[in-house]
N, C-alpha and C. Protein backbone atom coordinates (compact mmCIF):
# COMPACT_ATOMS: atom_id res chain seq x y z
N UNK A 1 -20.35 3.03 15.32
CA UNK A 1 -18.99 3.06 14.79
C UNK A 1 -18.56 4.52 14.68
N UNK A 2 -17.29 5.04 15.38
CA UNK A 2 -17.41 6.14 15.11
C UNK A 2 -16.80 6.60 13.66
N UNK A 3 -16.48 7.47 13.40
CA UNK A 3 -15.98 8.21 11.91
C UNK A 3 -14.55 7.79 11.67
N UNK A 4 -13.75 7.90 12.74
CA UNK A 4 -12.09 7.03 12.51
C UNK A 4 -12.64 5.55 11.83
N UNK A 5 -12.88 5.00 12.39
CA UNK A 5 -13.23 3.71 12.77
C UNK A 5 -14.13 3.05 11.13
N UNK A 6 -14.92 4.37 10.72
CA UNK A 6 -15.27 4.05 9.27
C UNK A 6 -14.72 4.23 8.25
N UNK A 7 -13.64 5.40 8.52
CA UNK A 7 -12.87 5.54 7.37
C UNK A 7 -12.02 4.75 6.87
N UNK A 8 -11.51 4.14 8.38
CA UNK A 8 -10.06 3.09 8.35
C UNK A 8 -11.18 2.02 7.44
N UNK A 9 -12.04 1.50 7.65
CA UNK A 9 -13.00 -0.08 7.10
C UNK A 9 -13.17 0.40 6.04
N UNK A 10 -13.49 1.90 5.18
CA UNK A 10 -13.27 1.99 3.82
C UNK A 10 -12.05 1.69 3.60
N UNK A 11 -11.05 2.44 3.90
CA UNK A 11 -9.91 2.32 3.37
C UNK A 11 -9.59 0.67 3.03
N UNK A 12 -9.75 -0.05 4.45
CA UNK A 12 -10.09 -1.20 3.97
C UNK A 12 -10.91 -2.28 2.82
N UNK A 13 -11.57 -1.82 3.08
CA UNK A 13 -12.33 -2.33 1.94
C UNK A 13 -11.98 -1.82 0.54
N UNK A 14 -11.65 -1.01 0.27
CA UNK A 14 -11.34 -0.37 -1.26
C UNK A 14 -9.51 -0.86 -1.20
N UNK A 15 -8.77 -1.12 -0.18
CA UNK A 15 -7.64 -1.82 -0.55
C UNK A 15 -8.13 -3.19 -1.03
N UNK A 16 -8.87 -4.28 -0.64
CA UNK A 16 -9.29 -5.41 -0.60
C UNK A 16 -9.88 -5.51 -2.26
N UNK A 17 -10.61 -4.60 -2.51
CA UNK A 17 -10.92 -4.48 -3.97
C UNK A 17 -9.74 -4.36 -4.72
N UNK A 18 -9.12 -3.38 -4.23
CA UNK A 18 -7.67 -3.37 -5.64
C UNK A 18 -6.70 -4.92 -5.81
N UNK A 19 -6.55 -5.14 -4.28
CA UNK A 19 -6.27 -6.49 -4.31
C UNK A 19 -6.89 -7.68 -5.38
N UNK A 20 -7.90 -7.68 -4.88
CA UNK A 20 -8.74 -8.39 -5.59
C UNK A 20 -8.36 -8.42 -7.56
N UNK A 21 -8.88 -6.90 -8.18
CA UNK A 21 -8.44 -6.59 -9.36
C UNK A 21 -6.90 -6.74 -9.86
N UNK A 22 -5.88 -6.87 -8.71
CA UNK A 22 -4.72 -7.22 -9.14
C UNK A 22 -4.12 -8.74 -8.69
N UNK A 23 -5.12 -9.50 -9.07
CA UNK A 23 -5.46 -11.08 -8.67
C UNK A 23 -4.72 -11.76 -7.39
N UNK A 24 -4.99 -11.02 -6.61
CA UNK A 24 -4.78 -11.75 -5.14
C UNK A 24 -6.31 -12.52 -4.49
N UNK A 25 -6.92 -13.30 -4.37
CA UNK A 25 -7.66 -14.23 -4.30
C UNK A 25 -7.68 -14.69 -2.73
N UNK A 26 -6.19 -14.88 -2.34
CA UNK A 26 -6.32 -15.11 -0.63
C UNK A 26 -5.82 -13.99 0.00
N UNK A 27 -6.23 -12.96 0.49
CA UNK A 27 -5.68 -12.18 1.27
C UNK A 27 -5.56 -12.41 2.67
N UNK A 28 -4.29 -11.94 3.04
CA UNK A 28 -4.34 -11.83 4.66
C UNK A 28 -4.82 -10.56 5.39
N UNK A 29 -5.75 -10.90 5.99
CA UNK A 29 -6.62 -9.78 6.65
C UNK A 29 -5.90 -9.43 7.43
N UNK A 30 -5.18 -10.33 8.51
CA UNK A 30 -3.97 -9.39 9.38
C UNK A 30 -3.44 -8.76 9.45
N UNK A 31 -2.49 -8.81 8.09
CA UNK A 31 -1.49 -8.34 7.14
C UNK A 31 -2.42 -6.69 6.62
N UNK A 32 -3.35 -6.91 6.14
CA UNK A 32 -3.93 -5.75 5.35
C UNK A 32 -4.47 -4.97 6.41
N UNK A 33 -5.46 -5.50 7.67
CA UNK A 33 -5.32 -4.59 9.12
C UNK A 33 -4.32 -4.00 9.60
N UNK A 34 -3.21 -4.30 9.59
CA UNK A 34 -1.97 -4.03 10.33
C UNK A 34 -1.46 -2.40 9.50
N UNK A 35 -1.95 -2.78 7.90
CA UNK A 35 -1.65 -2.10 7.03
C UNK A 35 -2.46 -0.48 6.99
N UNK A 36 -3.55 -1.02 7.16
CA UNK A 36 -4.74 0.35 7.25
C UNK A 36 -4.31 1.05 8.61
N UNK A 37 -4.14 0.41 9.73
CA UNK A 37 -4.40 1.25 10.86
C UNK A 37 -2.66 2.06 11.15
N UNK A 38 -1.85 1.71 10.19
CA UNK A 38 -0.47 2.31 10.63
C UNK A 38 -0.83 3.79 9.75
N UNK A 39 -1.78 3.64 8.90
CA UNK A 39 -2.46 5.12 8.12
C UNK A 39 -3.58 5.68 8.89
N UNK A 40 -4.00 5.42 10.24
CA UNK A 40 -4.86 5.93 11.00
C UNK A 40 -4.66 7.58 10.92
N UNK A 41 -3.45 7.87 11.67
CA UNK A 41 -3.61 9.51 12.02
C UNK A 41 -2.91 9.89 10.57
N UNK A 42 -3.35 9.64 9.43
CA UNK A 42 -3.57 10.35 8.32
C UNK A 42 -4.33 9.57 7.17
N UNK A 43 -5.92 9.16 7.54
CA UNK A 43 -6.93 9.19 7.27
C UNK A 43 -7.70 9.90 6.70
N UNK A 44 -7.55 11.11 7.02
CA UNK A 44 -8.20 12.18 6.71
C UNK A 44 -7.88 12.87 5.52
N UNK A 45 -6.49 12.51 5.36
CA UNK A 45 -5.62 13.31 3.88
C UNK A 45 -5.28 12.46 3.11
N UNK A 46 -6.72 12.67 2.05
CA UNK A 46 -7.11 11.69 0.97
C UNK A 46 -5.44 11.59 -0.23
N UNK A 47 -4.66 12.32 0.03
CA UNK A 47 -3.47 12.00 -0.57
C UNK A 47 -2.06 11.17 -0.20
N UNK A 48 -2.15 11.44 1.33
CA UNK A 48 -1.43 10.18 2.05
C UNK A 48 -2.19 8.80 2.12
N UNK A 49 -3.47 8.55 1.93
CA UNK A 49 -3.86 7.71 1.76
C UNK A 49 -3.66 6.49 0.03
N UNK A 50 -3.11 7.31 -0.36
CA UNK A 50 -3.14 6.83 -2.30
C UNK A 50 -1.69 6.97 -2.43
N UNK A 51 -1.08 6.02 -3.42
CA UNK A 51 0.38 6.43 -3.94
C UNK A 51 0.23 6.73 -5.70
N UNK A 52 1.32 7.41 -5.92
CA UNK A 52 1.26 7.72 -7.26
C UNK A 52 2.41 7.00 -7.83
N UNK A 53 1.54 6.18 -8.54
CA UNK A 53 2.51 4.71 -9.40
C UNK A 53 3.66 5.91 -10.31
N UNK A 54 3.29 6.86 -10.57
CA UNK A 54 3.94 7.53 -11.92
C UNK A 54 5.39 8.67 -11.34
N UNK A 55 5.15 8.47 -9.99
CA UNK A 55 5.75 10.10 -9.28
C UNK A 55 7.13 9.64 -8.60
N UNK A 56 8.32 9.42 -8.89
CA UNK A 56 9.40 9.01 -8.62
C UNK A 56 9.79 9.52 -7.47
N UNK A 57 9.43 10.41 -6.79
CA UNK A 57 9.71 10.93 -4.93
C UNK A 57 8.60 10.03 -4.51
N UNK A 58 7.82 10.21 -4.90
CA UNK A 58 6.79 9.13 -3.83
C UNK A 58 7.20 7.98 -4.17
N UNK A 59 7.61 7.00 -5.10
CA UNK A 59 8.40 5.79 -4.92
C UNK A 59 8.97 5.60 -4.34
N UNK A 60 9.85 7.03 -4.15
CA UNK A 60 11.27 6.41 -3.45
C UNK A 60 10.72 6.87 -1.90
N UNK A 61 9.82 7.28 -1.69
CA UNK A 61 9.21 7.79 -0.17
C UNK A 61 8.86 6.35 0.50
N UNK A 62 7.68 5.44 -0.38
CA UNK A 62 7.28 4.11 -0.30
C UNK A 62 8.97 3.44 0.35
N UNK A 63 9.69 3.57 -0.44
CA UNK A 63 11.00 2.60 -0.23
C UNK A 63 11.46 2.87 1.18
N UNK A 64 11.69 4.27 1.21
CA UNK A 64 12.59 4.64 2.57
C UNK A 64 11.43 4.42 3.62
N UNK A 65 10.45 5.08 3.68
CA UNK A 65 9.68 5.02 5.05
C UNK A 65 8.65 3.57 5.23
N UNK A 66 8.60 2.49 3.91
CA UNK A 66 8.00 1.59 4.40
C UNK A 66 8.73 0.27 3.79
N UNK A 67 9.28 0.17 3.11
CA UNK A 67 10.23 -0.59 2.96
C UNK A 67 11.79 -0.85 3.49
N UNK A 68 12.04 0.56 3.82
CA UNK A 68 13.53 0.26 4.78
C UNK A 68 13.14 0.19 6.03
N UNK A 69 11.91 1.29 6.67
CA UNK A 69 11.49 1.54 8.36
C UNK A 69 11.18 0.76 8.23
N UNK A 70 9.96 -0.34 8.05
CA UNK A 70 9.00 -0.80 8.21
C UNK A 70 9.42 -2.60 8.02
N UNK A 71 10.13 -2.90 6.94
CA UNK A 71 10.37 -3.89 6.39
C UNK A 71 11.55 -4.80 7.01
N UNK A 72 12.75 -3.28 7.20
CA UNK A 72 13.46 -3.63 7.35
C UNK A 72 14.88 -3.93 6.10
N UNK A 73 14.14 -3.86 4.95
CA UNK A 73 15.27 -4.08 3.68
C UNK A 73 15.45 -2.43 3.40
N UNK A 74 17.41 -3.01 3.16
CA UNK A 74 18.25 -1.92 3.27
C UNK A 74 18.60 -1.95 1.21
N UNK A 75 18.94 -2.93 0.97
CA UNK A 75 18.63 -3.50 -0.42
C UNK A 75 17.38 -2.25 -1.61
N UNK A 76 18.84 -1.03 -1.50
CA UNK A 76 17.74 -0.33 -2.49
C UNK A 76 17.57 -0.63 -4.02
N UNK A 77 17.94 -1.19 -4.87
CA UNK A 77 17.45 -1.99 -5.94
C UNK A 77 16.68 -3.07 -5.98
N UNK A 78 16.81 -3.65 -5.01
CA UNK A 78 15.86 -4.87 -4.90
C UNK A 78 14.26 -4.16 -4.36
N UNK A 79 14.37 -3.32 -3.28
CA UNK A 79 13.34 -2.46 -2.79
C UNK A 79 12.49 -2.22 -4.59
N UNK A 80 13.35 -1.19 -4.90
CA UNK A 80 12.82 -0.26 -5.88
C UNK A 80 12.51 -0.95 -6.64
N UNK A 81 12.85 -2.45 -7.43
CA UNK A 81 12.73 -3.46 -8.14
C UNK A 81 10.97 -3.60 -7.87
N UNK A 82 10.72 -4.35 -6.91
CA UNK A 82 9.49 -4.71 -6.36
C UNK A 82 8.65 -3.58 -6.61
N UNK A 83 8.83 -2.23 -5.68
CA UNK A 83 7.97 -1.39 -5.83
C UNK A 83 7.48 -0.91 -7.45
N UNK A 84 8.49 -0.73 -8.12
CA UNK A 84 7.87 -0.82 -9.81
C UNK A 84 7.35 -1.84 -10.20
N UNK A 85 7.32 -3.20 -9.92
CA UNK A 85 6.56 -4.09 -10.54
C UNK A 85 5.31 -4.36 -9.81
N UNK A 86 4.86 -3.60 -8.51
CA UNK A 86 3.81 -3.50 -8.25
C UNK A 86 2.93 -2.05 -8.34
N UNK A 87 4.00 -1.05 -9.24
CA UNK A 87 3.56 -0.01 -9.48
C UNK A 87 2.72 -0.26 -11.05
N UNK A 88 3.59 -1.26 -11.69
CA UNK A 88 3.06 -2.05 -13.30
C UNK A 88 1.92 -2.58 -12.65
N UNK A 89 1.68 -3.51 -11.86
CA UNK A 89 0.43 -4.23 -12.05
C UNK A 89 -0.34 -3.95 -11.21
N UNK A 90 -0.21 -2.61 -10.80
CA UNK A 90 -1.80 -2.11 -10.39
C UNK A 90 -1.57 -0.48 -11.57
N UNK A 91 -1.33 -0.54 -12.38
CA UNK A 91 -1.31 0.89 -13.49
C UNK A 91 -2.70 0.92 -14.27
N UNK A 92 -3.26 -0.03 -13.74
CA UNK A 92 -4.72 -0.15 -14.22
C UNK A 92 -5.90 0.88 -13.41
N UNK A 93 -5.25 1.03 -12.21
CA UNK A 93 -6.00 1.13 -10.95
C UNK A 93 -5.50 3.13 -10.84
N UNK A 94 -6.36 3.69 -11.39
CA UNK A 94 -6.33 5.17 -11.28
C UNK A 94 -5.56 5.65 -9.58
N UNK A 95 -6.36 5.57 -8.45
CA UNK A 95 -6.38 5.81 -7.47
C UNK A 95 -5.72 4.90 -6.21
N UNK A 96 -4.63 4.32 -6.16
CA UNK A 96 -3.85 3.40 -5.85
C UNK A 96 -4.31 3.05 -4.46
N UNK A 97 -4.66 2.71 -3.75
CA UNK A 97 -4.94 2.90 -2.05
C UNK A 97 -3.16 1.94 -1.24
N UNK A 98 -3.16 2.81 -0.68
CA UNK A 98 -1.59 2.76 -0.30
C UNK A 98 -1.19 1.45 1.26
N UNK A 99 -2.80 1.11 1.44
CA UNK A 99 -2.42 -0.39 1.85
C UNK A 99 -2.41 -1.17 1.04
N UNK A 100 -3.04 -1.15 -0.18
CA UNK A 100 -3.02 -2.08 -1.09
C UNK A 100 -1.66 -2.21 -1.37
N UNK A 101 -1.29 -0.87 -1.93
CA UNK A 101 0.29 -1.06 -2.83
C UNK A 101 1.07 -1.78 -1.82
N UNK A 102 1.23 -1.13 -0.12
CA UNK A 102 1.82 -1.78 0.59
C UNK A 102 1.63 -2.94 0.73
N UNK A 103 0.71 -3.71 0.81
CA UNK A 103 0.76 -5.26 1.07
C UNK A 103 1.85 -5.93 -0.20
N UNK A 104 1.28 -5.13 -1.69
CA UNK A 104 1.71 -6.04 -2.46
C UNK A 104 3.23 -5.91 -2.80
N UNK A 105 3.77 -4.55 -2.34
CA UNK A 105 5.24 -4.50 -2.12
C UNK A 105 5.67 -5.80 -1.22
N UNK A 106 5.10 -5.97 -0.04
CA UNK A 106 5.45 -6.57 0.78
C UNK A 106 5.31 -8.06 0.44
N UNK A 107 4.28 -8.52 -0.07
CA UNK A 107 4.47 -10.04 -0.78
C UNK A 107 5.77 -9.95 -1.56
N UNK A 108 5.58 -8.79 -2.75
CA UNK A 108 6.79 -9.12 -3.77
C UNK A 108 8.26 -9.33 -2.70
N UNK A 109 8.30 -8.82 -1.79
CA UNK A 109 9.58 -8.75 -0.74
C UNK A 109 9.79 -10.13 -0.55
N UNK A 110 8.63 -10.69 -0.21
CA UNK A 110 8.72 -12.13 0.95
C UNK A 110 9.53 -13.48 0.01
């Protein structure tokens, strides 16, 4: 396995745990693959990898580059709505892993 290839399966795996602790029970592995490898070529920068539940530019960073690019919702209160209530229920979770947060933005969306 090379070193990309292990970091992305941590990253994985330590999203899958936060999941887990913020009671998601069935995860979609697709969904959470799809999620890790769009953070491939910034893997390496243990701070693009994590979001900061507390830091109001990086919220609103989450919104614009993965909730408006990515999602597709233009709906910035409803966006920002979601993203704080999945910023509340992972505030448990020191070190956020930013597929995690993303998946669970993205349920709260659906």
């Amino acid at each position: 396995m090379s070193d990309l290839a292990e970091k992305l399966a941590k990253l994985k795996q330590t999203a899958e745990g936060q999941l887990k602790e913020c009671g998601v029970s069935n995860v979609d592995h697709e969904l959470l693959e799809t999620l890790v490898n769009r953070l491939r070529t910034m893997v390496d920068n243990k701070d693009a990898t994590l979001v900061s539940g507390q830091d109001a530019s990086e919220l609103e960073t989450v919104r614009r580059n993965f909730v408006e690019k990515k999602l597709g919702i233009t709906d910035k209160e409803k966006a920002m709505a979601a993203i704080h209530k999945v910023a509340e229920k992972m505030s448990g979770i020191r070190m956020k892993s930013r597929p995690a947060f993303y998946y669970l933005v993205q349920q709260e969306l659906s």
